[in-house]
Each structure stands twice: as C-alpha cells, then as structure tokens.
Protein backbone atom coordinates (compact mmCIF):
# COMPACT_ATOMS: atom_id res chain seq x y z
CA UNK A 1 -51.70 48.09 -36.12
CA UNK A 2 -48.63 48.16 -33.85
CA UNK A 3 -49.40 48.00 -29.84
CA UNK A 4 -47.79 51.21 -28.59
CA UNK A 5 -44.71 50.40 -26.26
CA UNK A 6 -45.43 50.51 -22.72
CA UNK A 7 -44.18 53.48 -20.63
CA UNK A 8 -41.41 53.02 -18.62
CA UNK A 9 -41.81 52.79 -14.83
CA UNK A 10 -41.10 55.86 -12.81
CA UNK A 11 -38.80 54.78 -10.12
CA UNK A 12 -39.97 55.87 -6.26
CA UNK A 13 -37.02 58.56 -6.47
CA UNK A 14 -38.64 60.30 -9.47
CA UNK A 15 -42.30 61.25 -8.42
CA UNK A 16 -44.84 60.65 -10.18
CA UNK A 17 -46.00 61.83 -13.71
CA UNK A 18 -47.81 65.07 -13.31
CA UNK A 19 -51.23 64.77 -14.16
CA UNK A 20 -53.89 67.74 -14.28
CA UNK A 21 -56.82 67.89 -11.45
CA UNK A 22 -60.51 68.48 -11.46
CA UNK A 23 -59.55 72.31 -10.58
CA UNK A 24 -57.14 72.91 -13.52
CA UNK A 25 -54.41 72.42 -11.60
CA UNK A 26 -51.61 69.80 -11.95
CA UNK A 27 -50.09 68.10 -9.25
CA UNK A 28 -47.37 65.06 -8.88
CA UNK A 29 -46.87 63.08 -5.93
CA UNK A 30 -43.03 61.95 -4.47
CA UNK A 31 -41.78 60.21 -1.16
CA UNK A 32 -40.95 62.64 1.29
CA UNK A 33 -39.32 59.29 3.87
CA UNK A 34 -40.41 56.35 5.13
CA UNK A 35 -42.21 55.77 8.65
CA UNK A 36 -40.72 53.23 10.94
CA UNK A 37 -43.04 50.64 9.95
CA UNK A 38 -41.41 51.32 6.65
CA UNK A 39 -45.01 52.98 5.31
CA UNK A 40 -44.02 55.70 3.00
CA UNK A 41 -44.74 59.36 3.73
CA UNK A 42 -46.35 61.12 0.42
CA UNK A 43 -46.10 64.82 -0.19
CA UNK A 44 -47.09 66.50 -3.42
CA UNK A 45 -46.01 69.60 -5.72
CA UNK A 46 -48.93 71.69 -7.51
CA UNK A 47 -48.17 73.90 -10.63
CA UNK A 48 -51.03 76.18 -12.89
CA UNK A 49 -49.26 74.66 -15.85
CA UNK A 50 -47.55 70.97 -16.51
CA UNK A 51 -44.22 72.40 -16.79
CA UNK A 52 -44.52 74.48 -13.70
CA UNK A 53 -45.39 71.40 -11.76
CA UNK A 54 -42.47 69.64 -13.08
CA UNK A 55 -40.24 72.28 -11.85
CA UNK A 56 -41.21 72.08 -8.68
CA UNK A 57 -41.74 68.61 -8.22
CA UNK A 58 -38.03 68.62 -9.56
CA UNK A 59 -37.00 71.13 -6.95
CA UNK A 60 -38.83 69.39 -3.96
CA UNK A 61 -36.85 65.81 -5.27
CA UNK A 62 -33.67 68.03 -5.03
CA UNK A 63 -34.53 68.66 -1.27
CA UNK A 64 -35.38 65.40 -0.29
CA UNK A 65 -31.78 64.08 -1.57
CA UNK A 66 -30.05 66.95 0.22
CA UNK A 67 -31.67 66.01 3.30
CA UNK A 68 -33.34 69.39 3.83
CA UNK A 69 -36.45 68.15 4.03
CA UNK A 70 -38.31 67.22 7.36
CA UNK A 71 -41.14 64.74 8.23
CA UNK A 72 -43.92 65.12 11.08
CA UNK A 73 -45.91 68.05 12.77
CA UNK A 74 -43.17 70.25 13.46
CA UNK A 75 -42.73 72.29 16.59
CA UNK A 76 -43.63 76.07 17.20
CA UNK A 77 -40.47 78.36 16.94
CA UNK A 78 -40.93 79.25 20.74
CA UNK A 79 -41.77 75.74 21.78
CA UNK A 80 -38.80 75.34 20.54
CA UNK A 81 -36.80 77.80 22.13
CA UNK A 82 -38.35 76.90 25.40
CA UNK A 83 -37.42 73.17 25.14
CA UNK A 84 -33.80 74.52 23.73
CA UNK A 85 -33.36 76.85 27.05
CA UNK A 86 -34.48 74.41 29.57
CA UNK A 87 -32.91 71.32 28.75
CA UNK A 88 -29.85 72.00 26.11
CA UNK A 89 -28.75 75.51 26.44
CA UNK A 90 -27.67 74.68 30.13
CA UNK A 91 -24.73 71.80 28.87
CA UNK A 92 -22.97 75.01 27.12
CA UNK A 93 -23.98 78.00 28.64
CA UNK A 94 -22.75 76.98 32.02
CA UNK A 95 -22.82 80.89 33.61
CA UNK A 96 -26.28 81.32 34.66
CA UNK A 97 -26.13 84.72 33.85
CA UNK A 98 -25.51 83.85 30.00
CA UNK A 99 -29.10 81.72 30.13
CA UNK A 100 -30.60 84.26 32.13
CA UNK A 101 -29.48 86.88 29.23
CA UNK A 102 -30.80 84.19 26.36
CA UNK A 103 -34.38 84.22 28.06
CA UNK A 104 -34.73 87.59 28.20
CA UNK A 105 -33.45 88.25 24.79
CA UNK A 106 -36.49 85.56 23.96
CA UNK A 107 -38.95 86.92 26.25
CA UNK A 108 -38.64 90.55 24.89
CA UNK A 109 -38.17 89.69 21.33
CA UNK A 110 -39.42 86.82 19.89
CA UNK A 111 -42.54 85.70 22.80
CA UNK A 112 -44.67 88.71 21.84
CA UNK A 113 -44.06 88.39 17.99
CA UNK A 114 -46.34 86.09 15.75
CA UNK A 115 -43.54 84.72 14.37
CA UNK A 116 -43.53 82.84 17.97
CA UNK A 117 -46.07 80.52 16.62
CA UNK A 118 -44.95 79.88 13.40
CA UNK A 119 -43.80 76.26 12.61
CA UNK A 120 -39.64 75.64 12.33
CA UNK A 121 -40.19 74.12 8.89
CA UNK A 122 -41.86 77.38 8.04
CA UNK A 123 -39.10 79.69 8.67
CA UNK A 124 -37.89 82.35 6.81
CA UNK A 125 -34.90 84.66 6.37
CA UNK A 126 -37.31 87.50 5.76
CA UNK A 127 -39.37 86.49 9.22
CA UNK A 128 -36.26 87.24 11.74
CA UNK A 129 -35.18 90.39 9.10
CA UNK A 130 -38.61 91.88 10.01
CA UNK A 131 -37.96 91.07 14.19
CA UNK A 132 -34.63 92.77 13.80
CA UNK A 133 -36.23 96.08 11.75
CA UNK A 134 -38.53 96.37 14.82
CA UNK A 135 -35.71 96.12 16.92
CA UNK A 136 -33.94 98.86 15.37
CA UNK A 137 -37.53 101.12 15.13
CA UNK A 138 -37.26 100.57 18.85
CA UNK A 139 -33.72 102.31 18.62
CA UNK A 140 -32.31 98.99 20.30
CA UNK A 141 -28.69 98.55 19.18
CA UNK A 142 -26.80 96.58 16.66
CA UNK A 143 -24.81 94.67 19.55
CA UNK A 144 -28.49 93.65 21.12
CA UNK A 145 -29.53 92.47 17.81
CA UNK A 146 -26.19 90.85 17.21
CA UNK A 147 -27.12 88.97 20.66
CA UNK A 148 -30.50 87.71 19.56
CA UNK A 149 -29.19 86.49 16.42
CA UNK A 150 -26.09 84.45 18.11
CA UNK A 151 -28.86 83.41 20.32
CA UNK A 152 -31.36 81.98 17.61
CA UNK A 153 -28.81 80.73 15.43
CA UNK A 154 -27.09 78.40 18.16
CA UNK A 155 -30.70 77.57 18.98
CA UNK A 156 -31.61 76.47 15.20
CA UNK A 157 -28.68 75.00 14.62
CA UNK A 158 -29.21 71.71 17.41
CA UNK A 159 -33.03 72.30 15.61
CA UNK A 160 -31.19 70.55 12.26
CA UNK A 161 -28.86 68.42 13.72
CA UNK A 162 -32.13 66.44 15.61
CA UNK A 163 -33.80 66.54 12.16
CA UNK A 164 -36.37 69.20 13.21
CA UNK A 165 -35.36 71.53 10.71
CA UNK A 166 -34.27 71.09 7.18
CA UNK A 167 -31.78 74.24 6.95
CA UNK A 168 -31.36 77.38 9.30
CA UNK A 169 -32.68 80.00 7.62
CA UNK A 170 -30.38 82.12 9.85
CA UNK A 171 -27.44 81.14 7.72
CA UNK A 172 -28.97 82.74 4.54
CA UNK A 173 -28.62 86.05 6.64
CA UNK A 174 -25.73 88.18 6.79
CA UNK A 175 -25.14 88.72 10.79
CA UNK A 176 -25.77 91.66 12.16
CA UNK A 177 -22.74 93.95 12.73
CA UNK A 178 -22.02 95.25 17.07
CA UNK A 179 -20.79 98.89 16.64
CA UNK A 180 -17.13 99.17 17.16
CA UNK A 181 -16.34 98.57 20.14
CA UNK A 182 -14.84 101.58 22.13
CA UNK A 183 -13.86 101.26 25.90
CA UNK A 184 -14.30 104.51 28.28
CA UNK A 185 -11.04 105.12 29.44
CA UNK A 186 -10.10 107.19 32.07
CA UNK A 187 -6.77 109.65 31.71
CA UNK A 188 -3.58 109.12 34.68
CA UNK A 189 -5.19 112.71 35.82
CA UNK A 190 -8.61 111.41 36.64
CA UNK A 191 -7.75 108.43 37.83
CA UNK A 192 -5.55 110.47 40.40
CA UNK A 193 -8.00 112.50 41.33
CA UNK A 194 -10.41 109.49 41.64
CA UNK A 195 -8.23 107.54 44.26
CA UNK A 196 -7.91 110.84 46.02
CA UNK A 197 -11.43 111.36 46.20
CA UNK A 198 -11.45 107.11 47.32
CA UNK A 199 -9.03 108.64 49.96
CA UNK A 200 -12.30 109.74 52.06
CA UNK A 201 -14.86 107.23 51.81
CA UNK A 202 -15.05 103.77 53.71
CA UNK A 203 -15.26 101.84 50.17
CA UNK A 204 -11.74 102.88 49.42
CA UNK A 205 -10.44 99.37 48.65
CA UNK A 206 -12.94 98.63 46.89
CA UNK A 207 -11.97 101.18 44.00
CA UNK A 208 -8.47 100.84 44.53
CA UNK A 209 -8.47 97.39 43.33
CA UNK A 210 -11.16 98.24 40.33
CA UNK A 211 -8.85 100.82 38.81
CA UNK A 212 -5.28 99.10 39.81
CA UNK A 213 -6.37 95.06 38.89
CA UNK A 214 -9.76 95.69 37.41
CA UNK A 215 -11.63 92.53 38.48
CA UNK A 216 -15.20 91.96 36.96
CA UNK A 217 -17.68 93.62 39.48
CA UNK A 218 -18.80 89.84 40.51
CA UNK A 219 -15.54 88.79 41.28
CA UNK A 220 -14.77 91.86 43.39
CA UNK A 221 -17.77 91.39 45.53
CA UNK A 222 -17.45 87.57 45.35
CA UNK A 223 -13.77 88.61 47.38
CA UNK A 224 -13.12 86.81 50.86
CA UNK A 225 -10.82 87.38 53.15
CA UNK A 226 -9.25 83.98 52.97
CA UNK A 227 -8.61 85.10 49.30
CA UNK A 228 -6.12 87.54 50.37
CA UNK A 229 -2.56 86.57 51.21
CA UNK A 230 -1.64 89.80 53.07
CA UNK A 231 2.32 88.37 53.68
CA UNK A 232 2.90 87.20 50.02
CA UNK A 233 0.80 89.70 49.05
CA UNK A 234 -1.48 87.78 46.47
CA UNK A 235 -5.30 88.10 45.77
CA UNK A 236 -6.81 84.83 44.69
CA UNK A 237 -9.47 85.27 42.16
CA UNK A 238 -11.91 82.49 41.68
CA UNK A 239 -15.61 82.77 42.21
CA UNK A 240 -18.05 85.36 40.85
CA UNK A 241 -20.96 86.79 42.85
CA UNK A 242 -24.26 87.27 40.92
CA UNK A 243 -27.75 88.23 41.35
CA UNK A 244 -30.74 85.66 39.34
CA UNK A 245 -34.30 87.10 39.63
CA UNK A 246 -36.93 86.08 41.39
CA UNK A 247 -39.34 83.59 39.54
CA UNK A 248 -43.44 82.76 39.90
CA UNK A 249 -44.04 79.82 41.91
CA UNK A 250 -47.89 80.38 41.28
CA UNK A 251 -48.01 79.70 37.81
CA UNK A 252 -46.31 75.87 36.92
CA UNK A 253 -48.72 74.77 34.50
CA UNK A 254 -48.79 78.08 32.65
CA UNK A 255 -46.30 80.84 33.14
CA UNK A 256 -48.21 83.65 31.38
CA UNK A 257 -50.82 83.78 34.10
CA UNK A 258 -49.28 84.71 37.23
CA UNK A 259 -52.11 83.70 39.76
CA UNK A 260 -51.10 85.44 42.52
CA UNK A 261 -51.47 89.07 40.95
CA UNK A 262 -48.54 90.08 41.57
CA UNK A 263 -46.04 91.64 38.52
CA UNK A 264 -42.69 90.34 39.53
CA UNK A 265 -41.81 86.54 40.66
CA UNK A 266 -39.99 88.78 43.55
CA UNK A 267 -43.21 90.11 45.22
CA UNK A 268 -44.87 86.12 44.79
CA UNK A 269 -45.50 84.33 48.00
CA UNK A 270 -44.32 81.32 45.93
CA UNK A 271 -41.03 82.78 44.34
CA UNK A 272 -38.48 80.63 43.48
CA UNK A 273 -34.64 80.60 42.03
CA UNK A 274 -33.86 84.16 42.60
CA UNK A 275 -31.63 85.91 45.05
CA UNK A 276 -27.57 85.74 45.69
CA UNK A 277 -25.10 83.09 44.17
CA UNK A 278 -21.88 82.25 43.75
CA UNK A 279 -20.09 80.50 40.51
CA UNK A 280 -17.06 80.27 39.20
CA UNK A 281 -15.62 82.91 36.91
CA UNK A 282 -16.71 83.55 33.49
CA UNK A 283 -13.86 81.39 32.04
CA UNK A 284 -11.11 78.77 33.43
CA UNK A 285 -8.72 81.76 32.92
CA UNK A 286 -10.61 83.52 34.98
CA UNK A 287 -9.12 81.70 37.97
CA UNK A 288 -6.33 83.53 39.08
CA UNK A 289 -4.13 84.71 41.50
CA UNK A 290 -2.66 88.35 41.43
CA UNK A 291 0.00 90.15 43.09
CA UNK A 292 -1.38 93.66 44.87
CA UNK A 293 0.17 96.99 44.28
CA UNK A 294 1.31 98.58 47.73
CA UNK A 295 -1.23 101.13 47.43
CA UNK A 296 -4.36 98.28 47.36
CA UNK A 297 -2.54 96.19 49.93
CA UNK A 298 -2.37 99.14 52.54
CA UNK A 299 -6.03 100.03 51.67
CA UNK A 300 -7.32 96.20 52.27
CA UNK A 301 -5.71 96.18 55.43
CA UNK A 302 -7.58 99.31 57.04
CA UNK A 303 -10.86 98.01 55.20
CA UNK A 304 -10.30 94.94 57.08
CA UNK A 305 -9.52 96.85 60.86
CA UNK A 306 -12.42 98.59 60.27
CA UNK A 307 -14.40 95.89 59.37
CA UNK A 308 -12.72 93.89 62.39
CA UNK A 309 -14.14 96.91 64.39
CA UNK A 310 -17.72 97.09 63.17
CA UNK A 311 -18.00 93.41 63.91
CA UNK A 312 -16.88 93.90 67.74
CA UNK A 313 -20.34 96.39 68.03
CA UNK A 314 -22.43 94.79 65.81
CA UNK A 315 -24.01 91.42 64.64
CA UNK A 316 -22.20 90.09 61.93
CA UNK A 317 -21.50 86.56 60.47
CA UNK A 318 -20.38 84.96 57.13
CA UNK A 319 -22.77 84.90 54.89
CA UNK A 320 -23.82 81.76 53.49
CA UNK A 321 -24.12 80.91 49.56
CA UNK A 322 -26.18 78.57 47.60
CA UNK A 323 -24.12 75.48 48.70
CA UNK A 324 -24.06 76.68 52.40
CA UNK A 325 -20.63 77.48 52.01
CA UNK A 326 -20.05 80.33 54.40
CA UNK A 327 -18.57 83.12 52.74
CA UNK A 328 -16.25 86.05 54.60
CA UNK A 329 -16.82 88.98 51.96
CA UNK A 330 -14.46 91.47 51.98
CA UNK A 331 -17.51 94.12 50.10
CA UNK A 332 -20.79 93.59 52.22
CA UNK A 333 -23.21 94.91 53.94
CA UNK A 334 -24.20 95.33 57.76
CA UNK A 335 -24.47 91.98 59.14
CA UNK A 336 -21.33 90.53 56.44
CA UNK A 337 -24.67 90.36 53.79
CA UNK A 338 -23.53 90.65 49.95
CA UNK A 339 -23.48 93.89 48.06
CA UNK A 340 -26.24 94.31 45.64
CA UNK A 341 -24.65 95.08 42.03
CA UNK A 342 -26.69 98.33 41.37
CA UNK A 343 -25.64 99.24 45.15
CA UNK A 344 -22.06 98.93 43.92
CA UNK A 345 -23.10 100.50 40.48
CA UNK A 346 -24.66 103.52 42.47
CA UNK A 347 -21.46 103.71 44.60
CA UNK A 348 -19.45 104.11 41.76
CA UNK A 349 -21.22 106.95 40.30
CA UNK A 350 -21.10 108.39 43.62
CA UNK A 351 -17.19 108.39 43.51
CA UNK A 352 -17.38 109.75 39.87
CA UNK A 353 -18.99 112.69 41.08
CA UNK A 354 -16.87 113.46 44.11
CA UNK A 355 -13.45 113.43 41.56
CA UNK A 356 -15.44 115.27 38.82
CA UNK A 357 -14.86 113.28 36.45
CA UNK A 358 -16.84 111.88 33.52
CA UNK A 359 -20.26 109.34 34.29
CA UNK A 360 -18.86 105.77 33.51
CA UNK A 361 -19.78 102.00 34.70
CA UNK A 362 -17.59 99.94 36.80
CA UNK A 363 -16.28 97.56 34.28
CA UNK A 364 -15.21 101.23 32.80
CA UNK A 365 -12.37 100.88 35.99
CA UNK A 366 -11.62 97.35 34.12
CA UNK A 367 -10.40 98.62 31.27
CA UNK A 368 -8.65 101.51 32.73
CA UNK A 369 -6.55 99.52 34.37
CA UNK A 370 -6.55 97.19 31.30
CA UNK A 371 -5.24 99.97 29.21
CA UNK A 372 -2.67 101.67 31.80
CA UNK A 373 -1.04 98.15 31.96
CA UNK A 374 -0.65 98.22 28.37
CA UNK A 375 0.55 101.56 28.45
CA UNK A 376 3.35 100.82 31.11
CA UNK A 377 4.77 98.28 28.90
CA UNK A 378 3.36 95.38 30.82
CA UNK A 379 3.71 92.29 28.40
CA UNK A 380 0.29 91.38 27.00
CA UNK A 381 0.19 88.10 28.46
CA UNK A 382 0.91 89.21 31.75
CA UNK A 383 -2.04 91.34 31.05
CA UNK A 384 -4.18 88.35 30.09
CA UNK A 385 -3.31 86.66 33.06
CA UNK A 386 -3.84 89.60 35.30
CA UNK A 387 -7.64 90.40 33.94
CA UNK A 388 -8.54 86.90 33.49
CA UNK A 389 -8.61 86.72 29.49
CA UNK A 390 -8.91 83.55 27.78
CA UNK A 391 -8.39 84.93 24.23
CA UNK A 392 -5.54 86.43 22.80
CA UNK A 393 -8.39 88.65 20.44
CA UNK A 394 -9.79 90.60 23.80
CA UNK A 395 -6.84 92.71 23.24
CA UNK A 396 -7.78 93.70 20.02
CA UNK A 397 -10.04 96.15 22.18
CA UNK A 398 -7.31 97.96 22.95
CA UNK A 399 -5.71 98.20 19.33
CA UNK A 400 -4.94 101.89 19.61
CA UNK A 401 -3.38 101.88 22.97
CA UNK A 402 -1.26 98.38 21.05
CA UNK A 403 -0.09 101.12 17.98
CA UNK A 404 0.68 103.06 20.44
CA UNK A 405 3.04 100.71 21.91
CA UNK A 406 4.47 99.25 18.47
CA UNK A 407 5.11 102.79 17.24
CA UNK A 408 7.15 103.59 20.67
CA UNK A 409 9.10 100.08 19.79
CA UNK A 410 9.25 101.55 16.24
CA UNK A 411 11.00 105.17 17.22
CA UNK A 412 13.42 103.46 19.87
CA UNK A 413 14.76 101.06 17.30
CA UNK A 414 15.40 104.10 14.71
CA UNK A 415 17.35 105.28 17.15
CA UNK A 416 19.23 102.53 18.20
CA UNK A 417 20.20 101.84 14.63
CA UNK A 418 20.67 104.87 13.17
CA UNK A 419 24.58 106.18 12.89
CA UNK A 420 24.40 109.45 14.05
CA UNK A 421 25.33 111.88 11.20
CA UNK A 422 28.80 113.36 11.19
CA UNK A 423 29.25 117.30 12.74
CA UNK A 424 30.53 119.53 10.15
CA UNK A 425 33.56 121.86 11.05
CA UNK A 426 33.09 125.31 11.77
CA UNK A 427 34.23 128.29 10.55
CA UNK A 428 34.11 129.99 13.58
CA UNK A 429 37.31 131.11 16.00
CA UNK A 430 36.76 130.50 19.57
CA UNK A 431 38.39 133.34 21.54
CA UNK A 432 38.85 131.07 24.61
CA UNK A 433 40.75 128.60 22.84
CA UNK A 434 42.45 131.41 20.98
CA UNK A 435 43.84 132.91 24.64
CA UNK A 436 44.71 129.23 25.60
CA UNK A 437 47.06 129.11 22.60
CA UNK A 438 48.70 132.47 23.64
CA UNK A 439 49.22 130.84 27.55
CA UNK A 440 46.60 133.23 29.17
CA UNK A 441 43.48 135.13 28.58
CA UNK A 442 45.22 138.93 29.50
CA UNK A 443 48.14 138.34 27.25
C-alpha cells in the first residue's frame, strides 16, 4: 500500500487551511503582525461554506500585504478628533480662528452622533454619508458640509500615517461640492450714495477704507495709529484682531458637565481663553503696506482730531493685547477698548440702511472694492497685493468681472488692427462747392 505524500507546509504568509467548526462554520487563521517581543498577533476569517472562507481569508491576506490592516484596541473616532485638535491640528492651523472653526464643526456634528463612538478601524464611507444627509435635512449648506469633510479628512489622514487606521474611508467619497461662489457686489451708484451717507456719521473712516482698500474686518479693527504714515501716505497692514470664546474652567476632568451651572464658559467664574487677541494676518501675504486714496486719507485725519479730542475729556489709554503690547486702535471704543465684531457688523447694517441700499456683510465692502479695482484696469497683481491674496486662484471669484476685462482688451485690439474700410464716392453735387467753382455763392 503506498504511504500517501505528506502535505506541503503552509507558509506563515498563507493562513492556515480552513477547517470546519463545531457550529458548521469554517474558519482559517493568518498573522495579522508581530508584537514587539516578536509574539505573533492571530486574527481569523469565518465563511458558511469552505470556499467562502477561502475567499475571505484570501481577501484579509491581501490587506495585510497592502498594509491596510491595523493591530491593537483602536481609538474612538472622537477620541480621536480630540487628541487630533489639541495637540496636531495647532502645528498647521496656526489662525486660532481656523481651530476654533474645526471644534465647532466637531462639536455640532460629529460629538452628538453615535458614530462618535465608533472605533477608526470600523469606519465607513456610508457612516460620514449618513452625518452629511442629516446635515442637509437640517438645510445646512453644501459649503458647511464641504468644511466638515476637509476637516475629517485632514484629521484621518495623520490617523494612517501613525498606523491607527488602515485606509481613510473619506477617500472612497466623492467630496462634497460648496455652491458657486457668488460675491455681493455693490454698483458705483450705491457705493456713492454709501460714502455719502458715511459723510454724517463719526465711523466715516472706517467705511471709507472698507469700500476703497477692503481690509478683512480683523485687520481694520486690528488698525493703529502708528500703522498710518499720514506724510507718505501708506497704511501698514499686519495684525488681525479677533474674538475666541470664553471656555469652562469648572469642568477639567470632564468637559460635558459644566459644574458651575452655568450654559456658556463666558458666564463661569472659572472661564478661561476667551476674550480679545491679536495675530498676524491670515497669510504671509497678508502683510502689507498700502497707499490711501485722498478721500480715506482726509477722513483718517478728522477720525483722528476727533479722537485726539475725546481723549482730552475723557479717560482713555491704549489698550493692551494678549502679549501686553499696548495697542493705539484707530476703531475702538470709549476708553481706546477694541470694537466687538458684531458691533462693527451691526454698524454696517446701520450704514446700509441710511444709503438704502441692499442688506450685505462687511467683507461684502471687500469685494466691492476687490471688483472696482478690477474694473478700473488695476493689474491683478497689484490687486493681490492690495487685498492681501496669496493665490493667484482667489481671483477666479471674480471671473465675470475678468471677461469683462479680456473682452474690453478684445474690442480695443479689433480696433486697433482693423484697416478702416474705404468711403465710396458719391453721387451727390454739393452746391457750396459748386458756387466755389463759379468764384462766389451770388454769381
């Protein structure tokens, strides 16, 4: 009788052979990785049938070799995001309005959901396609959704690169779309009527230079006066004010119980982190320095006798930022204090409605001024430079007012180059030049 020959070894690459369990079931066993005391870490694939087991033990092998599979407890998505925020969002998002704008996006969005306490290797596309249905039930739009999903996919993406993660499920997604963008512009009439309506209030300068220069509404009211250069007539550009909210100082080991009843960190006897600061701008190019229309420089020099005035009958002193750098703001309050943003906001809407004239924001004066630049031939760089652009693409905001520019290039060089066509002769006699032949017109 012959000996049957031995079956060959399965390598530690291959699994193992499937073999069928007490339950009916068949299951086969691979190595997921290897601990560092070089003990290795077993996972296993279960199928009803032998082949269906093989499959899938063949799939799972496929994922190991890729790399796409992880080893270890994983975290929870929003332990996770928490860590991300706190300790590696800060080395890129260096604005502290961008982080503050991540954790609320979180907060809102993904801390309520149960997919906050779903594992990372767990994931799903179809888990952040339901958060962004809700999201749109809730009427929110495509650009906030676009947000979160920038937001999440940044966050994932360090989740794979420390091994956390196998893939970011966020790549299998298409992203969502931000409507077209479309910037409220106002027309040379309204703007006319608005500086005339400026004309009458004390805040005249400060919507001068919004509609002439259109600086971001931080680094209008981040303005000293030791950025203005009345005799060369420059305005240096290069801090932003901003507003960070008020956080619990009750709650440190956990912050959803805020133990000193109150709602909002701002009302807390232990509030911390919140209040005025100053930072640079929102780029590098956002350092500037910018020459002032003769309009804006007469207007800054009565806002500053008046405020030169007030100061002579009133307490008043620089106010003094984060750093204790004392700050002479041009826009303040009584006592040189800063100007609260919705203050300014609420100013602005007051002007709107003294120049009737359409309900707008103030970064709405930004890119007024960013398309009447455009529109007075001012060369697109100069533009850049002027608003504090770092990319070239910001102008494709302004694409129409652009066509309208290249089509104006367009109709001048027809004319330049066109030969005028000849003028036929005429037929007609002129009786003038008849009587000239003759000598006189009564001969």
């Amino acid at each position: 009788m012959d000996t049957p020959e031995p079956r060959a070894k399965r390598g530690n690459q291959e699994g193992s052979e499937p073999r069928i369990r007490k339950d009916g079931r068949w299951q086969a066993n691979y190595i997921v990785g290897y601990k560092p005391s070089g003990q290795p870490i077993r996972s296993s694939a279960y199928g009803k049938t032998k082949a269906e087991c093989t499959r899938k033990l063949q799939k799972a092998l496929r994922e190991v070799h890729a790399g796409d599979v992880t080893i270890g407890l994983k975290p929870r998505l929003i332990e996770w995001l928490d860590y991300w925020l706190t300790n590696v969002a800060p080395a890129t998002a260096k604005s502290p309005q961008s982080r503050k704008t991540y954790r609320n996006r979180i907060n809102n969005h993904i801390r309520p959901h149960r997919l906050a306490g779903k594992r990372l290797d767990k994931l799903t596309p179809t888990d952040f396609e339901t958060i962004y249905a809700t999201m749109r039930e809730a009427s929110l739009s495509e650009s906030s959704i676009s947000g979160l999903h920038a937001i999440l996919r940044r966050a994932l993406n360090i989740a794979v690169k420390r091994g956390l993660l196998g893939k970011n499920p966020l790549l299998m997604l298409d992203a969502p779309v931000p409507a077209a963008f479309e910037p409220q512009v106002y027309s040379t009439d309204e703007v006319r009527r608005m500086i005339s309506a400026a004309e009458e209030r004390d805040d005249e300068a400060r919507w001068l230079l919004n509609l002439m220069l259109g600086p971001r509404q931080g680094e209008a009211l981040g303005l000293t006066w030791s950025d203005i250069d009345f005799k060369a007539g420059k305005i240096r550009i290069e801090r932003e004010l901003f507003v960070l909210p008020w956080e619990h100082g009750c709650n440190a080991d956990d912050p959803s119980d805020t133990k000193c009843g109150r709602k909002f960190g701002r009302h807390c006897p232990m509030r911390h982190s919140g209040g005025y600061f100053t930072g640079p701008p929102k780029s590098s190019a956002g350092v500037r320095r910018v020459t002032m229309p003769s309009p804006l420089r007469k207007s800054l020099l009565r806002h500053s006798e008046t405020q030169r005035t007030i100061r002579e009958h009133a307490p008043w002193s620089p106010w003094v930022d984060q750093d204790g750098v004392e700050r002479d703001l041009v826009f303040c309050r009584q006592r040189g204090l800063p100007i609260y943003p919705k203050a300014d906001w609420l100013a602005w809407r007051s002007l709107l409605e003294d120049a009737k004239v359409p309900v707008g924001r103030p970064h709405d004066g930004r890119h007024t001024a960013a398309t009447t630049m455009l529109l007075l031939g001012v060369d697109q760089r100069v533009v850049m430079e002027i608003l504090g652009w770092s990319q070239i693409s910001m102008l494709q905001r302004y694409q129409h007012v652009l066509d309208e520019m290249h089509q104006d290039v367009a109709d001048r060089l027809t004319d330049h180059w066109t030969t005028p066509e000849p003028v036929p002769p005429s037929n007609v006699i002129s009786l003038q030049d008849r009587f000239k032949k003759r000598g006189s017109f009564g001969a």
